[in-house]
PDB file of N, CA and C in Angstrom:
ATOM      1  N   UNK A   1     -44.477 -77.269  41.711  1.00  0.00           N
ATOM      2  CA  UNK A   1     -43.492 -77.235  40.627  1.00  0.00           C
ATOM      3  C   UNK A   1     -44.074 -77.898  39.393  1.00  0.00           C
ATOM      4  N   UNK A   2     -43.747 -77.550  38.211  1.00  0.00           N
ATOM      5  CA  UNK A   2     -44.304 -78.073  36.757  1.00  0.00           C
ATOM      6  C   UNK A   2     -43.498 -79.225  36.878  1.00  0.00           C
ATOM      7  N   UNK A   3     -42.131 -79.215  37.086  1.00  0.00           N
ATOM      8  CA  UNK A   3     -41.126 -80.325  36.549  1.00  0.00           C
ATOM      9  C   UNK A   3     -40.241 -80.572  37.240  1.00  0.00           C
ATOM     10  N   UNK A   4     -39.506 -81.688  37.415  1.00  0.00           N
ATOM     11  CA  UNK A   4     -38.573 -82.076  38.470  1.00  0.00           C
ATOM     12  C   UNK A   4     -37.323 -81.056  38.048  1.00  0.00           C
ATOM     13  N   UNK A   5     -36.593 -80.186  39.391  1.00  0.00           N
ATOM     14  CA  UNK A   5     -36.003 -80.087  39.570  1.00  0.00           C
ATOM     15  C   UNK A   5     -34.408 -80.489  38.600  1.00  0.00           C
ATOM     16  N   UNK A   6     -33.835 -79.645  37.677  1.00  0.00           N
ATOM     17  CA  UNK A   6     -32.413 -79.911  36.954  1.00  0.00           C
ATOM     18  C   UNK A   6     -31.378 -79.960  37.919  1.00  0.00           C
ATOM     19  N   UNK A   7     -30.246 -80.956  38.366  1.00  0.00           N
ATOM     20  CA  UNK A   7     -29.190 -80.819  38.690  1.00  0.00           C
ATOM     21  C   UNK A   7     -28.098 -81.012  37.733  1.00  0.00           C
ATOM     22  N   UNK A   8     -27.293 -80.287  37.383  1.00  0.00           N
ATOM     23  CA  UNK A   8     -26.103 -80.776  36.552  1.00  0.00           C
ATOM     24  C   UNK A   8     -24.983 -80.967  38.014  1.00  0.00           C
ATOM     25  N   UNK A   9     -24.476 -82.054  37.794  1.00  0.00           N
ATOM     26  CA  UNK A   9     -23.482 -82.553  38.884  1.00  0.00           C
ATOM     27  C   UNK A   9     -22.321 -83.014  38.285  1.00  0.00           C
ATOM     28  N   UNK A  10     -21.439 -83.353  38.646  1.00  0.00           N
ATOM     29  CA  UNK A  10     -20.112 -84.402  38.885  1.00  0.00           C
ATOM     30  C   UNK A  10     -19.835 -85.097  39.776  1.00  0.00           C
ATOM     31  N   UNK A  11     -19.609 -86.529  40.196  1.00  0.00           N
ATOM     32  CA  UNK A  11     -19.602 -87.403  41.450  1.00  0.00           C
ATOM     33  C   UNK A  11     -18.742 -86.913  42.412  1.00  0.00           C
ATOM     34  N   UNK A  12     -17.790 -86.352  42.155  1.00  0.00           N
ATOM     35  CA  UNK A  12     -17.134 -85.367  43.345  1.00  0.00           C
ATOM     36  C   UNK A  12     -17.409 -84.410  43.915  1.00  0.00           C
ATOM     37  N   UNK A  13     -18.282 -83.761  43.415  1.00  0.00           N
ATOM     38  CA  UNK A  13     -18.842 -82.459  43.862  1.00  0.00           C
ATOM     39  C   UNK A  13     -19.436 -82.574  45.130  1.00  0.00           C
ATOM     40  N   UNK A  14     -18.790 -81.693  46.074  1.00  0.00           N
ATOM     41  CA  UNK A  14     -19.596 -82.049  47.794  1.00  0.00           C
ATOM     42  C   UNK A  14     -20.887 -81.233  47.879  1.00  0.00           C
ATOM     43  N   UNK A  15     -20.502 -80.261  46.988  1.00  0.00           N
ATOM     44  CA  UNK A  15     -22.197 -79.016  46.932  1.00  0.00           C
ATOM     45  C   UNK A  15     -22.995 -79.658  46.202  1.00  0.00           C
ATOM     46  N   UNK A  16     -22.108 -80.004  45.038  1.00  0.00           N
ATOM     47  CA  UNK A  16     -23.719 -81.586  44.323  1.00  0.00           C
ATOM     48  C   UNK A  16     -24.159 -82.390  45.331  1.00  0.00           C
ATOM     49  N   UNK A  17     -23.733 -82.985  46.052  1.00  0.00           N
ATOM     50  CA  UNK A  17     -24.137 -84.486  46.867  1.00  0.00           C
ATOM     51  C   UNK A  17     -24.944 -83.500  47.862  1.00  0.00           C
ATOM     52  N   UNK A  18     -24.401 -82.760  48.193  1.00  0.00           N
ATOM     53  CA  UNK A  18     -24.931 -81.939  49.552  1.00  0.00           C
ATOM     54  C   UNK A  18     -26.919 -81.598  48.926  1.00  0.00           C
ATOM     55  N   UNK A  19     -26.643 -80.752  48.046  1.00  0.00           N
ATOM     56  CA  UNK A  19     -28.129 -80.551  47.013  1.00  0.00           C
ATOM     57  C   UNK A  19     -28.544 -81.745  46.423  1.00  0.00           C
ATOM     58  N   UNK A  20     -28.281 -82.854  46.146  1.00  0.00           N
ATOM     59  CA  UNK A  20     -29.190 -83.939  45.940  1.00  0.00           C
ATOM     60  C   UNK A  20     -29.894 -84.928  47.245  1.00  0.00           C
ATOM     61  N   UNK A  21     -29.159 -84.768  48.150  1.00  0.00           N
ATOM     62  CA  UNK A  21     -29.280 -84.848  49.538  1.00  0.00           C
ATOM     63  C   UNK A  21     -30.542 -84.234  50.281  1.00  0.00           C
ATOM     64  N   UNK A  22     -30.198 -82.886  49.758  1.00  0.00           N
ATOM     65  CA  UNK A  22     -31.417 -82.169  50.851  1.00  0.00           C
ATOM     66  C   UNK A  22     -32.859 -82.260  50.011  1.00  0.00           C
ATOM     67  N   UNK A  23     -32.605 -82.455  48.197  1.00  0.00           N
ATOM     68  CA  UNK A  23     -33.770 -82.397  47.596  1.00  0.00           C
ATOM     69  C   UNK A  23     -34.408 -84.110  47.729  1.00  0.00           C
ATOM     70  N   UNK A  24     -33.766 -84.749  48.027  1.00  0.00           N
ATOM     71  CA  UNK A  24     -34.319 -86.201  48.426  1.00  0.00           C
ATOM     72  C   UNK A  24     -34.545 -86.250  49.634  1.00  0.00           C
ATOM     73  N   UNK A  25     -34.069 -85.603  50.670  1.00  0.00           N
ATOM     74  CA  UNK A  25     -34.752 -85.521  51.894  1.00  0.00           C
ATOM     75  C   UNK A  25     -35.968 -84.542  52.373  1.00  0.00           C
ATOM     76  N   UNK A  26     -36.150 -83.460  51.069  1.00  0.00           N
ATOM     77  CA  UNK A  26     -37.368 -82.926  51.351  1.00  0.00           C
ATOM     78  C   UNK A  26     -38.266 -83.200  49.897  1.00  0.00           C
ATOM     79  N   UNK A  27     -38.279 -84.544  49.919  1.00  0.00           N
ATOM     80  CA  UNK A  27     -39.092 -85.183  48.749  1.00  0.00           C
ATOM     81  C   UNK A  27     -39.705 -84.095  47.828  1.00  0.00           C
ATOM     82  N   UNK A  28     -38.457 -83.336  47.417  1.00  0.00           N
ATOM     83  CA  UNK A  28     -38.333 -82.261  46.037  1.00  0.00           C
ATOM     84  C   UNK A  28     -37.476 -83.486  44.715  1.00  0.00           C
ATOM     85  N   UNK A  29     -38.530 -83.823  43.914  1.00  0.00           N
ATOM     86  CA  UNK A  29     -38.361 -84.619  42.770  1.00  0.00           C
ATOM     87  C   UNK A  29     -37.080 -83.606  42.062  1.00  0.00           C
ATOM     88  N   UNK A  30     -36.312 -84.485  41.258  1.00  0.00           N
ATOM     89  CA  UNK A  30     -35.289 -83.825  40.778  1.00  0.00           C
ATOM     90  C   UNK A  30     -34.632 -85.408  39.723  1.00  0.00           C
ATOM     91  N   UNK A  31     -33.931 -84.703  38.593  1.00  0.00           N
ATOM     92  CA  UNK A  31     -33.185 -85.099  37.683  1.00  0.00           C
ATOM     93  C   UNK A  31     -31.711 -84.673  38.112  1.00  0.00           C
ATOM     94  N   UNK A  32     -30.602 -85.835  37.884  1.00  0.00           N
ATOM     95  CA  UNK A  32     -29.538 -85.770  38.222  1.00  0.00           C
ATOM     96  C   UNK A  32     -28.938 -86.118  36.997  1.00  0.00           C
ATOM     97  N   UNK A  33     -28.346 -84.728  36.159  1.00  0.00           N
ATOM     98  CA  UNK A  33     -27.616 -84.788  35.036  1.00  0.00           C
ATOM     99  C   UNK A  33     -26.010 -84.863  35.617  1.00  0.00           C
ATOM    100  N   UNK A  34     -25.593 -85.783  34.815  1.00  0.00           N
ATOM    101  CA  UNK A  34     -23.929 -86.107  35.750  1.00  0.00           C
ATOM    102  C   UNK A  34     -23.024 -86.061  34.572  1.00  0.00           C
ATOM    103  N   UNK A  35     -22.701 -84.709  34.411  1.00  0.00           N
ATOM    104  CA  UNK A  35     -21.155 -83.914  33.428  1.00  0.00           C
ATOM    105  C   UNK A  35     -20.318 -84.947  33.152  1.00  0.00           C
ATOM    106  N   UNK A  36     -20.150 -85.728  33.916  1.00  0.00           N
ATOM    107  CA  UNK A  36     -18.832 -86.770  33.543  1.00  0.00           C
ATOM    108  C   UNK A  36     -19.145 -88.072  32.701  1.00  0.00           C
ATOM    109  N   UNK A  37     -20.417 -88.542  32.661  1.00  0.00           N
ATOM    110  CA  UNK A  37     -21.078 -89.526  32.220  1.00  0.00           C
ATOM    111  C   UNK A  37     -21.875 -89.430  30.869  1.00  0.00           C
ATOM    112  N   UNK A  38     -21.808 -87.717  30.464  1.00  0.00           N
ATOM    113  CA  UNK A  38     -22.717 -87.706  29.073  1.00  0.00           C
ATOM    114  C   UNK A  38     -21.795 -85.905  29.018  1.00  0.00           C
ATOM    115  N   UNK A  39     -21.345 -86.328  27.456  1.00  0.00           N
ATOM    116  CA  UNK A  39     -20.841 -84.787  27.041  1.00  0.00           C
ATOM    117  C   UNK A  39     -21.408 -83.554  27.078  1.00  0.00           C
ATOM    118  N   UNK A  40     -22.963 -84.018  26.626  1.00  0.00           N
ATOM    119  CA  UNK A  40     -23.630 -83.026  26.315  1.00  0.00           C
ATOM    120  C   UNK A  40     -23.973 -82.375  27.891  1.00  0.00           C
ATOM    121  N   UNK A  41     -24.102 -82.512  28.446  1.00  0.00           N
ATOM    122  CA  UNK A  41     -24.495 -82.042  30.046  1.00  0.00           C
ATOM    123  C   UNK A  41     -23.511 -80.588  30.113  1.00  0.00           C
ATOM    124  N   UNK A  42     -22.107 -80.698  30.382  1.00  0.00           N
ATOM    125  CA  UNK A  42     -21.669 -79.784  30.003  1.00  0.00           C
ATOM    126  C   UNK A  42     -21.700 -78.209  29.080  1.00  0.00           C
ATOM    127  N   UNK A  43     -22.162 -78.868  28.195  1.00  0.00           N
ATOM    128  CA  UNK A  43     -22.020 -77.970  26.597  1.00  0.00           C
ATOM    129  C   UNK A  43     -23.724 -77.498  27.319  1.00  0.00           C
ATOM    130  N   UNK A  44     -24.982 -77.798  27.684  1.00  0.00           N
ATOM    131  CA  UNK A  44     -25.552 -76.974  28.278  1.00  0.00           C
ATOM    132  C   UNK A  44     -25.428 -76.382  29.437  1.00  0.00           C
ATOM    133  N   UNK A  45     -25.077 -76.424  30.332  1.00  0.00           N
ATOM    134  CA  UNK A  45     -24.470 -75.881  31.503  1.00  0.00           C
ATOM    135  C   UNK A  45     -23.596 -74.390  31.009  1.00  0.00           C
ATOM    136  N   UNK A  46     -22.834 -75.095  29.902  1.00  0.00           N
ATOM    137  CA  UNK A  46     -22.378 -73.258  29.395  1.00  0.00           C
ATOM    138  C   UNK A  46     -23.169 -72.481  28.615  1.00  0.00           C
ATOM    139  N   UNK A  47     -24.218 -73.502  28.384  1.00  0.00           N
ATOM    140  CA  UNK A  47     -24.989 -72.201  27.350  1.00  0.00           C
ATOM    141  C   UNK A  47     -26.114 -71.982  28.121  1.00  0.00           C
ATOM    142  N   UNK A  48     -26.714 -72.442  29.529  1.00  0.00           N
ATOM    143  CA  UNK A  48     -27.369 -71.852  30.626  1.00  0.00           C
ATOM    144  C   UNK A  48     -26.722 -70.396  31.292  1.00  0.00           C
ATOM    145  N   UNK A  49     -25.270 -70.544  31.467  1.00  0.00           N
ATOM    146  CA  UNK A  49     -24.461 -69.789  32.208  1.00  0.00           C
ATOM    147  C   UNK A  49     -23.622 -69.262  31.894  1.00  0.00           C
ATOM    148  N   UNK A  50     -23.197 -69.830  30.742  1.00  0.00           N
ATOM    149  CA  UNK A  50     -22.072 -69.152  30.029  1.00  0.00           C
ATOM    150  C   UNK A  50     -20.513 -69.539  31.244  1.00  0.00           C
ATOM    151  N   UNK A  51     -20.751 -70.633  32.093  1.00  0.00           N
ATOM    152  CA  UNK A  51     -19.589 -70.939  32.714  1.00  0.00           C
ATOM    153  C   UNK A  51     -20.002 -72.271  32.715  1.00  0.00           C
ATOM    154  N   UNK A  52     -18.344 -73.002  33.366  1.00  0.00           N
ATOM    155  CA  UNK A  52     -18.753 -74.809  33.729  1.00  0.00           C
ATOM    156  C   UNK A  52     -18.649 -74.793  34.780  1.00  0.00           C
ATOM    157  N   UNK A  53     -19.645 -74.523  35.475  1.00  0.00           N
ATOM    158  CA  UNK A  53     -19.517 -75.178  37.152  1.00  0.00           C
ATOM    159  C   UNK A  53     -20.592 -75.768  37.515  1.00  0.00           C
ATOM    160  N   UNK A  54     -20.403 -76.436  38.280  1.00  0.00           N
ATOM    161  CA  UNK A  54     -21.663 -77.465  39.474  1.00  0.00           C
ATOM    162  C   UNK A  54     -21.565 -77.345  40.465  1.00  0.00           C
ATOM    163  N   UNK A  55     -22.384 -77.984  41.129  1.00  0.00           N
ATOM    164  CA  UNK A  55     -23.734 -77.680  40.867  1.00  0.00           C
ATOM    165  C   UNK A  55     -24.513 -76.457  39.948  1.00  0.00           C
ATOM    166  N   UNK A  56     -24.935 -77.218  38.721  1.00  0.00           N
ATOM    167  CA  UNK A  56     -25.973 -75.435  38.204  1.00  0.00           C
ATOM    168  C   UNK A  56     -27.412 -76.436  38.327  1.00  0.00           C
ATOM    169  N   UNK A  57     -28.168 -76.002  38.740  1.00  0.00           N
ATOM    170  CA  UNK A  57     -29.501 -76.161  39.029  1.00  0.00           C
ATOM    171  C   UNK A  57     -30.379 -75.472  38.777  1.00  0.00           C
ATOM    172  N   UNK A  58     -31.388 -75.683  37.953  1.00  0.00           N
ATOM    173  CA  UNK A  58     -32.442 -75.094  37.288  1.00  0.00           C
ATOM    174  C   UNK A  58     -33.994 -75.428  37.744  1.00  0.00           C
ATOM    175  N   UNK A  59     -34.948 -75.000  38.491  1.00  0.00           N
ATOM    176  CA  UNK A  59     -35.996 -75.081  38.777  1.00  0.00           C
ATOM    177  C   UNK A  59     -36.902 -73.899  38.045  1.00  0.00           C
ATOM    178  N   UNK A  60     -37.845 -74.608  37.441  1.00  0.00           N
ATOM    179  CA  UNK A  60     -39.258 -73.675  36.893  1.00  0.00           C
ATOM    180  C   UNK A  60     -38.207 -72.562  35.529  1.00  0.00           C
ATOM    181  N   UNK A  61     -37.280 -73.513  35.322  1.00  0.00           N
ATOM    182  CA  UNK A  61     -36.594 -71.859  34.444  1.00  0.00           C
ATOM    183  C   UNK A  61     -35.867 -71.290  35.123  1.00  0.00           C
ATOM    184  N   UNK A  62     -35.554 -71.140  36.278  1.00  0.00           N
ATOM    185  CA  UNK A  62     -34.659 -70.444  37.043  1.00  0.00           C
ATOM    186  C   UNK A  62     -33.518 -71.017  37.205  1.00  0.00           C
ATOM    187  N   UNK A  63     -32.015 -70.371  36.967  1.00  0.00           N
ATOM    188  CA  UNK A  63     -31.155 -71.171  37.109  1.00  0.00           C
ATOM    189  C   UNK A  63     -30.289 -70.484  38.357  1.00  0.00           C
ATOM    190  N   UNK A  64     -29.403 -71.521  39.133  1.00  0.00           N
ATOM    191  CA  UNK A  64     -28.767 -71.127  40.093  1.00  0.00           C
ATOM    192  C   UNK A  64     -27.092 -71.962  39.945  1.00  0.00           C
ATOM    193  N   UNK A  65     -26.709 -71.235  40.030  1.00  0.00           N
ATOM    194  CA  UNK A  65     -24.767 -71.516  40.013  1.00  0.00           C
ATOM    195  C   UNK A  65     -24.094 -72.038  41.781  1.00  0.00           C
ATOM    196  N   UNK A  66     -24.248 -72.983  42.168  1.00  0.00           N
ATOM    197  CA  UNK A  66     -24.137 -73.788  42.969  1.00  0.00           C
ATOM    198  C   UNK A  66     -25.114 -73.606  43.715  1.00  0.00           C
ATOM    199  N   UNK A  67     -25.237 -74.347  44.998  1.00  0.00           N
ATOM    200  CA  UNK A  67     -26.329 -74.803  46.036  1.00  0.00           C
ATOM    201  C   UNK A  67     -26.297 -73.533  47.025  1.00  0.00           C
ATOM    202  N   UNK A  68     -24.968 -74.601  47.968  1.00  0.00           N
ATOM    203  CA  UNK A  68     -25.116 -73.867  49.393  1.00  0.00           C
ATOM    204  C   UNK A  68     -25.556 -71.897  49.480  1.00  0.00           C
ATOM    205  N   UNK A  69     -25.134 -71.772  48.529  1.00  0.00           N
ATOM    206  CA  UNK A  69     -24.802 -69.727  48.527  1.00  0.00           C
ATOM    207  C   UNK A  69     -26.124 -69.223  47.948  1.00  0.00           C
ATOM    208  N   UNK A  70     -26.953 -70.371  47.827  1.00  0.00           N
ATOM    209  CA  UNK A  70     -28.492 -70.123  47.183  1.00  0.00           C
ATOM    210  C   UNK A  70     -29.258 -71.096  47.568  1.00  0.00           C
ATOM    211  N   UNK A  71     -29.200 -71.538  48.874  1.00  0.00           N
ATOM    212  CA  UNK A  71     -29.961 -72.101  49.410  1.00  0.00           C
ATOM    213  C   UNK A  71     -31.684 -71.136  49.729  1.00  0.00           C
ATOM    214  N   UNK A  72     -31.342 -70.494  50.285  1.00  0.00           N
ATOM    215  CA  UNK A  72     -32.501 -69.858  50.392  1.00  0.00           C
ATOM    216  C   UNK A  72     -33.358 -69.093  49.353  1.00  0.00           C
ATOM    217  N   UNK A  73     -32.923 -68.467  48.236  1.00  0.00           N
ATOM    218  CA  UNK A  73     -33.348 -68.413  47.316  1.00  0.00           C
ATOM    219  C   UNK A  73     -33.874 -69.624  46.636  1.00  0.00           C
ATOM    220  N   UNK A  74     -33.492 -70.951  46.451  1.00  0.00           N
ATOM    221  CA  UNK A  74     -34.029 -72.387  46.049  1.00  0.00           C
ATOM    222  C   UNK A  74     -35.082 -72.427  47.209  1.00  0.00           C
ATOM    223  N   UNK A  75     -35.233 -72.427  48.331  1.00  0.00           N
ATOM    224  CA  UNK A  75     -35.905 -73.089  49.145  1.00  0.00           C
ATOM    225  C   UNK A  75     -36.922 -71.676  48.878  1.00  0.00           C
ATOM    226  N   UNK A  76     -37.125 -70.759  48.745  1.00  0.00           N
ATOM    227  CA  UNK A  76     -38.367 -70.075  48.777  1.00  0.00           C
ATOM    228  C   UNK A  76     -38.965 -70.257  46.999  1.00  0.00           C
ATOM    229  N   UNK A  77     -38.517 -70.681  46.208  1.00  0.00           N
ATOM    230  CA  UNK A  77     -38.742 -70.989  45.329  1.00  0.00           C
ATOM    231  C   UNK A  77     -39.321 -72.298  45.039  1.00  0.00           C
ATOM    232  N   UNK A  78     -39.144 -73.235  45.930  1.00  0.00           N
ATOM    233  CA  UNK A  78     -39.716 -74.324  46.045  1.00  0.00           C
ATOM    234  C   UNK A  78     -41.041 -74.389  46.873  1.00  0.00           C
ATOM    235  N   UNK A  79     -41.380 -73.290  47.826  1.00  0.00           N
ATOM    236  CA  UNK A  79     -42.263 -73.438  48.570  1.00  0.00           C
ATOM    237  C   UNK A  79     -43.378 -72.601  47.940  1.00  0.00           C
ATOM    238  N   UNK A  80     -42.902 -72.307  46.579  1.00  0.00           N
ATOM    239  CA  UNK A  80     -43.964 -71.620  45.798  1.00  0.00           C
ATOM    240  C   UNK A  80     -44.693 -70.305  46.015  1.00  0.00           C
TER     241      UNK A  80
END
C-alpha cells in the first residue's frame, strides 16, 4: 500500500469498530477520521460518495461504503 488506509467513522458505529478491529489485527496501518469530532470529515465523505454514511473507507483511491458487505473486495485489495 502507498498510504495508510482512510476510515471515516463515528464512535457508535459497530461496522466502524468491527473494520478498525480487523485492520489492527491484520497490522493494515490505517487513519481513523471520526465524523463527530471534526466537521470537515463529513463534508468529505459526501463529496467521496455523494452520501453520509460510515464506515466509508478509502484505500489506494478506492473507496468503499461500509465494511462488512466489502470485506472481500478490501481484503483482496490489500493483498495487492
Amino acid at each position: 500500500m502507498n498510504e495508510p488506509v482512510k476510515i471515516y467513522t463515528i464512535p457508535t458505529c459497530s461496522d466502524c469498530n468491527y473494520a478498525k478491529r480487523y485492520f489492527t489485527e491484520n497490522n493494515v496501518p490505517y487513519e481513523d477520521l471520526n465524523c463527530a469530532e471534526n466537521p470537515a470529515y463529513p463534508e468529505e465523505v459526501w463529496k467521496l460518495t455523494g452520501k453520509q454514511v460510515v464506515p466509508t473507507i478509502v484505500i489506494n483511491g478506492e473507496v468503499f461504503v461500509g465494511f462488512a458487505e466489502n470485506l472481500t473486495d478490501i481484503q483482496k485489495l490489500l493483498q495487492g
